[in-house]
N, C-alpha and C. Protein backbone atom coordinates (compact mmCIF):
# COMPACT_ATOMS: atom_id res chain seq x y z
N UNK A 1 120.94 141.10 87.47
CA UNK A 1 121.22 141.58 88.81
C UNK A 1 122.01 140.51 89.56
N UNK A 2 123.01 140.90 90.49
CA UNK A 2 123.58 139.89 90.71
C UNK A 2 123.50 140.17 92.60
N UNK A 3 123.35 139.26 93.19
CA UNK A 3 123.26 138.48 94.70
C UNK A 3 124.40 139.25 95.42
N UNK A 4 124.76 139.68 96.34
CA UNK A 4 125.52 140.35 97.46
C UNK A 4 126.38 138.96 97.82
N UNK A 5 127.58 139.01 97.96
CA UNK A 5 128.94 137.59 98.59
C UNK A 5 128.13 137.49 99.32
N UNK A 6 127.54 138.28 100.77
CA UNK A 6 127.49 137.46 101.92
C UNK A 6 126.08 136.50 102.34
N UNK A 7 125.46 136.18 101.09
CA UNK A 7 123.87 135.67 100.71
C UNK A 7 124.19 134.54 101.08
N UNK A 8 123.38 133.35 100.95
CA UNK A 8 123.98 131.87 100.92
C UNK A 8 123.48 131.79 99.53
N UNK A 9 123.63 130.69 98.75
CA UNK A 9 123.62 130.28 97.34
C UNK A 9 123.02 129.08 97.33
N UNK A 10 122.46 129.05 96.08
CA UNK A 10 121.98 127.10 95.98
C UNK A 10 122.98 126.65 94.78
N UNK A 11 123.44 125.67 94.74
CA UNK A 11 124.05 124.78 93.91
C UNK A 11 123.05 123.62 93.11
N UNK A 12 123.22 123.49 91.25
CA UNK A 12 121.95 122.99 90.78
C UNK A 12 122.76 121.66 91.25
N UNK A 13 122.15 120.85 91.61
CA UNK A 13 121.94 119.08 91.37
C UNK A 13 122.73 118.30 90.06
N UNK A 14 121.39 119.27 89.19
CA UNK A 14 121.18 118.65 87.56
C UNK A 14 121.04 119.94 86.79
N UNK A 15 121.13 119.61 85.57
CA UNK A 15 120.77 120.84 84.72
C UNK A 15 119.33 120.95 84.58
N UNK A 16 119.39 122.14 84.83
CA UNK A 16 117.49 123.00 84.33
C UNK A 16 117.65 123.56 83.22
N UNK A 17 116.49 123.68 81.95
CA UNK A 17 116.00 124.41 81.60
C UNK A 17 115.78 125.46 81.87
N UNK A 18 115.72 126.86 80.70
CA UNK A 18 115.07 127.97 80.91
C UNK A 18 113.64 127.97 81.21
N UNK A 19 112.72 127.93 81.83
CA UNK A 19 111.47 127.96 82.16
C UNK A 19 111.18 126.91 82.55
N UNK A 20 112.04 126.10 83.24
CA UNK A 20 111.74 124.69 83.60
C UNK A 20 111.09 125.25 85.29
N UNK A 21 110.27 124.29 86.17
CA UNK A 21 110.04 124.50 86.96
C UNK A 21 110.72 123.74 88.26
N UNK A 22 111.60 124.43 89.07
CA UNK A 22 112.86 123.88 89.85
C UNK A 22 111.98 123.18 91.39
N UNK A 23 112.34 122.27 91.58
CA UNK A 23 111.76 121.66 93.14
C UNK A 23 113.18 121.71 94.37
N UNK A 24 112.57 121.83 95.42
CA UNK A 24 113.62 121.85 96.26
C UNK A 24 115.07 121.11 96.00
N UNK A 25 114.19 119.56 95.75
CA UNK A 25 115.59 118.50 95.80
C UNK A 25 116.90 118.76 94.63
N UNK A 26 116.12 119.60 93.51
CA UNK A 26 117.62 120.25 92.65
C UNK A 26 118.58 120.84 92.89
N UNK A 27 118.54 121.01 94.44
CA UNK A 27 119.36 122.53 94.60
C UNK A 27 119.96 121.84 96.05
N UNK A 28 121.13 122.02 96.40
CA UNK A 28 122.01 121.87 97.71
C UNK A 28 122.51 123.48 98.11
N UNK A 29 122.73 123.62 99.51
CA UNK A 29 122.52 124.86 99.77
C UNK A 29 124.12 125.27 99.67
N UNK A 30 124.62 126.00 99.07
CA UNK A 30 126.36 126.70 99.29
C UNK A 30 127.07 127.53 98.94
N UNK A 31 127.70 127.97 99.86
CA UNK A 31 128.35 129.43 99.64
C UNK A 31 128.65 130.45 98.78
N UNK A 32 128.31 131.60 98.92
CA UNK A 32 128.82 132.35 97.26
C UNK A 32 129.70 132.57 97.41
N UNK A 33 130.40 132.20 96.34
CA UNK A 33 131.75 132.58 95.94
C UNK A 33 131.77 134.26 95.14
N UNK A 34 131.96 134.92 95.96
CA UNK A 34 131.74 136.37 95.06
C UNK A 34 130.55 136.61 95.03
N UNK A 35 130.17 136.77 93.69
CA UNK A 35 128.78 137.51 93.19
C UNK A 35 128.17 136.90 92.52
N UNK A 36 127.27 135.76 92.71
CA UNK A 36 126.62 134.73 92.28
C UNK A 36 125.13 135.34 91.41
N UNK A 37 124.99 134.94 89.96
CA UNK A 37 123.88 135.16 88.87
C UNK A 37 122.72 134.82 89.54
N UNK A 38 121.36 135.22 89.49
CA UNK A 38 120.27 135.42 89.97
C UNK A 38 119.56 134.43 88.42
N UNK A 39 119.43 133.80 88.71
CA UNK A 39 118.38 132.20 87.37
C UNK A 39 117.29 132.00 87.84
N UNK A 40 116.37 132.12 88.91
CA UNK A 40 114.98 131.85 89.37
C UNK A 40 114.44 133.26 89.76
N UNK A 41 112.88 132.98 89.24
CA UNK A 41 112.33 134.22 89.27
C UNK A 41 110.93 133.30 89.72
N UNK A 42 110.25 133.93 90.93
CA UNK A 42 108.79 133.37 91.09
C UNK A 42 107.77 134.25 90.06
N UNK A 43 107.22 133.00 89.72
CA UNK A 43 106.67 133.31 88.45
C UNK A 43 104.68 133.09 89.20
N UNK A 44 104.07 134.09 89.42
CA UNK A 44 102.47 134.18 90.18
C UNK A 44 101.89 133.24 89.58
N UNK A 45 101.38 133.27 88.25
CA UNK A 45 100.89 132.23 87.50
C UNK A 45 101.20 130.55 87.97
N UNK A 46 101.95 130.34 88.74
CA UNK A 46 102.02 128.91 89.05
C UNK A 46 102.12 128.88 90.48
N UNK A 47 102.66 130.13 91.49
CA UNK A 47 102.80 130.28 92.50
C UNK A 47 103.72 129.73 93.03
N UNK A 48 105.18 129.53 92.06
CA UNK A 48 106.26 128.56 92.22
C UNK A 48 107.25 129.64 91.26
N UNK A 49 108.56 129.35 91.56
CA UNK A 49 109.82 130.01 90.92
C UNK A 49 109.90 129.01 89.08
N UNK A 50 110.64 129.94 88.57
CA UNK A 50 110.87 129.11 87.33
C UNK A 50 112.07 129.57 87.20
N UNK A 51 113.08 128.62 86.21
CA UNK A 51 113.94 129.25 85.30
C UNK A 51 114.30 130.36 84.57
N UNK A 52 114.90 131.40 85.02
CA UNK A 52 115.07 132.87 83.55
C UNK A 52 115.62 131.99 82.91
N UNK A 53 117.01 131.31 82.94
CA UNK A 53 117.59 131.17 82.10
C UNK A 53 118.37 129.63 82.41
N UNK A 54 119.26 128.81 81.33
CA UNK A 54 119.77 127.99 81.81
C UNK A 54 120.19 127.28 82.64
N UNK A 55 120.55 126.49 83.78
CA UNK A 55 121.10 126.52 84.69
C UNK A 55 122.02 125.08 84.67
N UNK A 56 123.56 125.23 84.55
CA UNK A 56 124.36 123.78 84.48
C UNK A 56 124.28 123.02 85.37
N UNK A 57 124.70 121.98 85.47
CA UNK A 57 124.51 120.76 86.96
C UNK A 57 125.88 121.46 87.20
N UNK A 58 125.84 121.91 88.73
CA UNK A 58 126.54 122.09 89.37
C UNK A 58 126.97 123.38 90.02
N UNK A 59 126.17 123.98 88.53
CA UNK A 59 126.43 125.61 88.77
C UNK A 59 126.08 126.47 90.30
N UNK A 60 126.29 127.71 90.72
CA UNK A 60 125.98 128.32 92.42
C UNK A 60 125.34 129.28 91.38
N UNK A 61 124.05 129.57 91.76
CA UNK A 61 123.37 130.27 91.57
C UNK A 61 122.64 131.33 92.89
N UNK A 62 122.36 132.28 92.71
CA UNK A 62 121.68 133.00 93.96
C UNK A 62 120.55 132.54 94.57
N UNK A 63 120.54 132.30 95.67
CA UNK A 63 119.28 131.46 96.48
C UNK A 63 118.19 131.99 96.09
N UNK A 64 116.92 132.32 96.49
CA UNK A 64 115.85 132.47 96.52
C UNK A 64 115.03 131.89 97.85
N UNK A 65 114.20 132.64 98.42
CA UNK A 65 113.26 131.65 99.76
C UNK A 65 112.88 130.44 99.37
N UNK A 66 113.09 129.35 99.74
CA UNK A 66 113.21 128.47 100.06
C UNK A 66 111.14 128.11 99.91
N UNK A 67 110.78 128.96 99.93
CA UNK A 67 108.73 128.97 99.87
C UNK A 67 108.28 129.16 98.47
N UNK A 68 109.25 129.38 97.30
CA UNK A 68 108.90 129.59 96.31
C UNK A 68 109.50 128.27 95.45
N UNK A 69 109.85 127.39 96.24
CA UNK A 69 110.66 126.17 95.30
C UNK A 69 109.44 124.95 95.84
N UNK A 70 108.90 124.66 94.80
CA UNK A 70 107.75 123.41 95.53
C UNK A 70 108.71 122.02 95.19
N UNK A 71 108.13 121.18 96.24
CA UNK A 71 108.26 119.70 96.28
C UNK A 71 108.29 119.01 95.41
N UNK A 72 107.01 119.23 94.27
CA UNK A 72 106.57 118.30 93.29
C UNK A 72 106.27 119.29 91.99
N UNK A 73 106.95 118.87 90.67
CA UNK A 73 106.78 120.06 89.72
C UNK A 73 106.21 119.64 88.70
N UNK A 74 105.19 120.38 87.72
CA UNK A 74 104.24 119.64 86.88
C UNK A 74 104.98 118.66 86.02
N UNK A 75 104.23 117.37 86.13
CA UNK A 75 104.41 116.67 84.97
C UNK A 75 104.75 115.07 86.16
N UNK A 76 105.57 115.25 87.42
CA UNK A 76 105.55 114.75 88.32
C UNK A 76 104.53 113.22 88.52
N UNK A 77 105.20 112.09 88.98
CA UNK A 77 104.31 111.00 88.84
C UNK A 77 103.71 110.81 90.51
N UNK A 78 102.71 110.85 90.78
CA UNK A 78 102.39 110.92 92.44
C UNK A 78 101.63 109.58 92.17
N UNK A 79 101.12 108.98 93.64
CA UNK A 79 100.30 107.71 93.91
C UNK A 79 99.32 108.43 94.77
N UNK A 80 97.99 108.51 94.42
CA UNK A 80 96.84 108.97 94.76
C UNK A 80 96.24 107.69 95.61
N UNK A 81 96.61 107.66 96.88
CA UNK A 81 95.86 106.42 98.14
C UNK A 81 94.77 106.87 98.89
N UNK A 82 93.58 105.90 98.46
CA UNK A 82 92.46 106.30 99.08
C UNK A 82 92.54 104.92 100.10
N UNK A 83 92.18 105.13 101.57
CA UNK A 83 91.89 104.27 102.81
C UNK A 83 90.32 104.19 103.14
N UNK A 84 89.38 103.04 103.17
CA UNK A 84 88.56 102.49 103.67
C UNK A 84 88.74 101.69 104.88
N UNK A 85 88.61 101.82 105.55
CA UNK A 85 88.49 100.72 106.68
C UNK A 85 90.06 100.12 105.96
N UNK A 86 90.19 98.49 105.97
CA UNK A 86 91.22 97.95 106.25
C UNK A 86 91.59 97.80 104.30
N UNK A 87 90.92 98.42 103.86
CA UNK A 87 90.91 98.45 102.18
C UNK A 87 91.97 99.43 101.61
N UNK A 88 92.99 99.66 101.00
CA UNK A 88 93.50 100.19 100.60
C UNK A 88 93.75 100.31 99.17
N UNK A 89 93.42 101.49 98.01
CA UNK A 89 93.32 101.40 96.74
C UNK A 89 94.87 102.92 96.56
N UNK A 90 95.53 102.36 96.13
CA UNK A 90 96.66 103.49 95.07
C UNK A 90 96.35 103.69 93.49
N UNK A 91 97.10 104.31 93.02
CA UNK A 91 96.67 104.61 91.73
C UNK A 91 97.58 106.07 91.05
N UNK A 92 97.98 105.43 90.27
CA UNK A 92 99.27 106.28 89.66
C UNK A 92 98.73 107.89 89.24
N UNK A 93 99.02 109.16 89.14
CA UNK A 93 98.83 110.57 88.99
C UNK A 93 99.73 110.88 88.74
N UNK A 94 99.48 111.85 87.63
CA UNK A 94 100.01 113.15 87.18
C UNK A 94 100.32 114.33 88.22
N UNK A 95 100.83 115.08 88.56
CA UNK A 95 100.54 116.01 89.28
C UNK A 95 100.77 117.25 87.60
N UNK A 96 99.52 118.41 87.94
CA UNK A 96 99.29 119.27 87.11
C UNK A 96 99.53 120.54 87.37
N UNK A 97 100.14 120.64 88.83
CA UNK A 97 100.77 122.07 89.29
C UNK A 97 101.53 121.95 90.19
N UNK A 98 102.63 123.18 90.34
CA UNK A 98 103.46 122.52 91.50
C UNK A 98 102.67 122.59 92.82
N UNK A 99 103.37 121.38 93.56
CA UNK A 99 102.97 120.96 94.88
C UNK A 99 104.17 120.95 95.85
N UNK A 100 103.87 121.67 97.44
CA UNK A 100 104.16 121.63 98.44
C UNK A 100 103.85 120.50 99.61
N UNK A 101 104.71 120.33 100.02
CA UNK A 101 104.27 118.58 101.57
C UNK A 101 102.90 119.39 102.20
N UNK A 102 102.54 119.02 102.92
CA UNK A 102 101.18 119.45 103.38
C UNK A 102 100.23 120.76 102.63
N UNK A 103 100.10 120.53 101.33
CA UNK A 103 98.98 121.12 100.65
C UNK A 103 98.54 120.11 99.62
N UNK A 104 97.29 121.00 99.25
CA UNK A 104 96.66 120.43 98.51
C UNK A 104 97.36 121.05 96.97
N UNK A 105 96.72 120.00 95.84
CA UNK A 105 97.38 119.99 94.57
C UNK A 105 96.68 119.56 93.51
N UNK A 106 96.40 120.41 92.39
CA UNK A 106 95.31 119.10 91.56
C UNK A 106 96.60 117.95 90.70
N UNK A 107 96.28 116.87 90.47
CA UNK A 107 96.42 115.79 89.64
C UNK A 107 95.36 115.57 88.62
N UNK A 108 96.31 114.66 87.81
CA UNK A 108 95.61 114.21 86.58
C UNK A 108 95.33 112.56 86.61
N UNK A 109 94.54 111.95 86.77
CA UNK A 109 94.16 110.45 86.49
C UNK A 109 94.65 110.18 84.68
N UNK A 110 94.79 108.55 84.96
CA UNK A 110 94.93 107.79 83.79
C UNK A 110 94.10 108.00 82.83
N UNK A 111 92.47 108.30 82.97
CA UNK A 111 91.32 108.35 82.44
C UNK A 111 90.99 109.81 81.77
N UNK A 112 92.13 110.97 82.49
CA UNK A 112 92.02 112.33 82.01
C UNK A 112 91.40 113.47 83.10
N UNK A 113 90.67 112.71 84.23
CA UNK A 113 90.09 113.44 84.91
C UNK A 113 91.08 114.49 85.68
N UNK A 114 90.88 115.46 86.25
CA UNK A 114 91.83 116.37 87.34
C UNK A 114 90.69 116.46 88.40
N UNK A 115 91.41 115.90 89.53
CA UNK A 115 90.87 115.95 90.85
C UNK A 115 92.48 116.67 91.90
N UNK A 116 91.58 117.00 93.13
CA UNK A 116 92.33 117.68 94.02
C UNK A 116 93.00 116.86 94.98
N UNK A 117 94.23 116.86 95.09
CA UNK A 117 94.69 115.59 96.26
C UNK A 117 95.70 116.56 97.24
N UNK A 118 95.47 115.98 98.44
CA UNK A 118 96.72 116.63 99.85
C UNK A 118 97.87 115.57 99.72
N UNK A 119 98.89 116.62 99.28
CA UNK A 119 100.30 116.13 98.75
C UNK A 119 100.63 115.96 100.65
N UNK A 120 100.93 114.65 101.91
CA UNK A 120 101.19 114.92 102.88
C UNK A 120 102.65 115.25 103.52
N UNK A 121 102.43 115.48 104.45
CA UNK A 121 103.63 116.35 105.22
C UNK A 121 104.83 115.38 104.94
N UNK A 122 104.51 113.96 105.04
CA UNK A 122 105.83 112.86 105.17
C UNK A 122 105.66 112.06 104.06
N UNK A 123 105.11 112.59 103.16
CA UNK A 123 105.51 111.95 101.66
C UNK A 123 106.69 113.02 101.12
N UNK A 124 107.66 111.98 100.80
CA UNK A 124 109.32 112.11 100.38
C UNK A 124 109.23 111.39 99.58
């Protein structure tokens, strides 16, 4: 199915994979030229868009809402900071699903465990 000219478009970054899982920062927002290919499909099972099909660095592909592209996409390296009083402990994570800025997300510890962490609003 292909996108209507007067849509706006995203442009990839980098190349994706078919079933790769796309985060905002892959994509710059720009114009269709014509009739731009439709490559992301939100996929329920992750509650995030994926890849149908290939996508080249550079290529204009048909947008999609902007609510279905998360921040952080599995496999992702996050720093899990816990605050005590004037104590501060970090600690390197997996992230194990995609994640949005102000939600919560499970991660994976060094040790194997999966705990739940709030990915925050001004972590970039």
């Amino acid at each position: 199915m292909l996108a209507p000219a007067l849509h706006l478009c995203l442009q990839a970054i980098a190349a994706l994979g078919a079933g790769a899982v796309p985060v905002r920062a892959d994509f710059v927002n720009a114009p269709c030229a014509g009739e731009a290919a439709r490559a992301l499909r939100y996929d329920p099972r992750i509650g995030a868009a994926r890849a149908i099909r290939d996508v080249a660095a550079g290529e204009t592909i048909a947008a999609i809402p902007a609510s279905m592209l998360p921040d952080v996409r599995p496999g992702d390296t996050l720093y899990l900071v816990a605050r005590v009083g004037t104590a501060t402990v970090e600690r390197a994570v997996t992230a194990v699903q995609p994640g949005r800025h102000g939600q919560a997300l499970f991660v994976r510890t060094s040790d194997g465990r999966t705990v739940r962490a709030h990915l925050p609003e001004d972590a970039r």
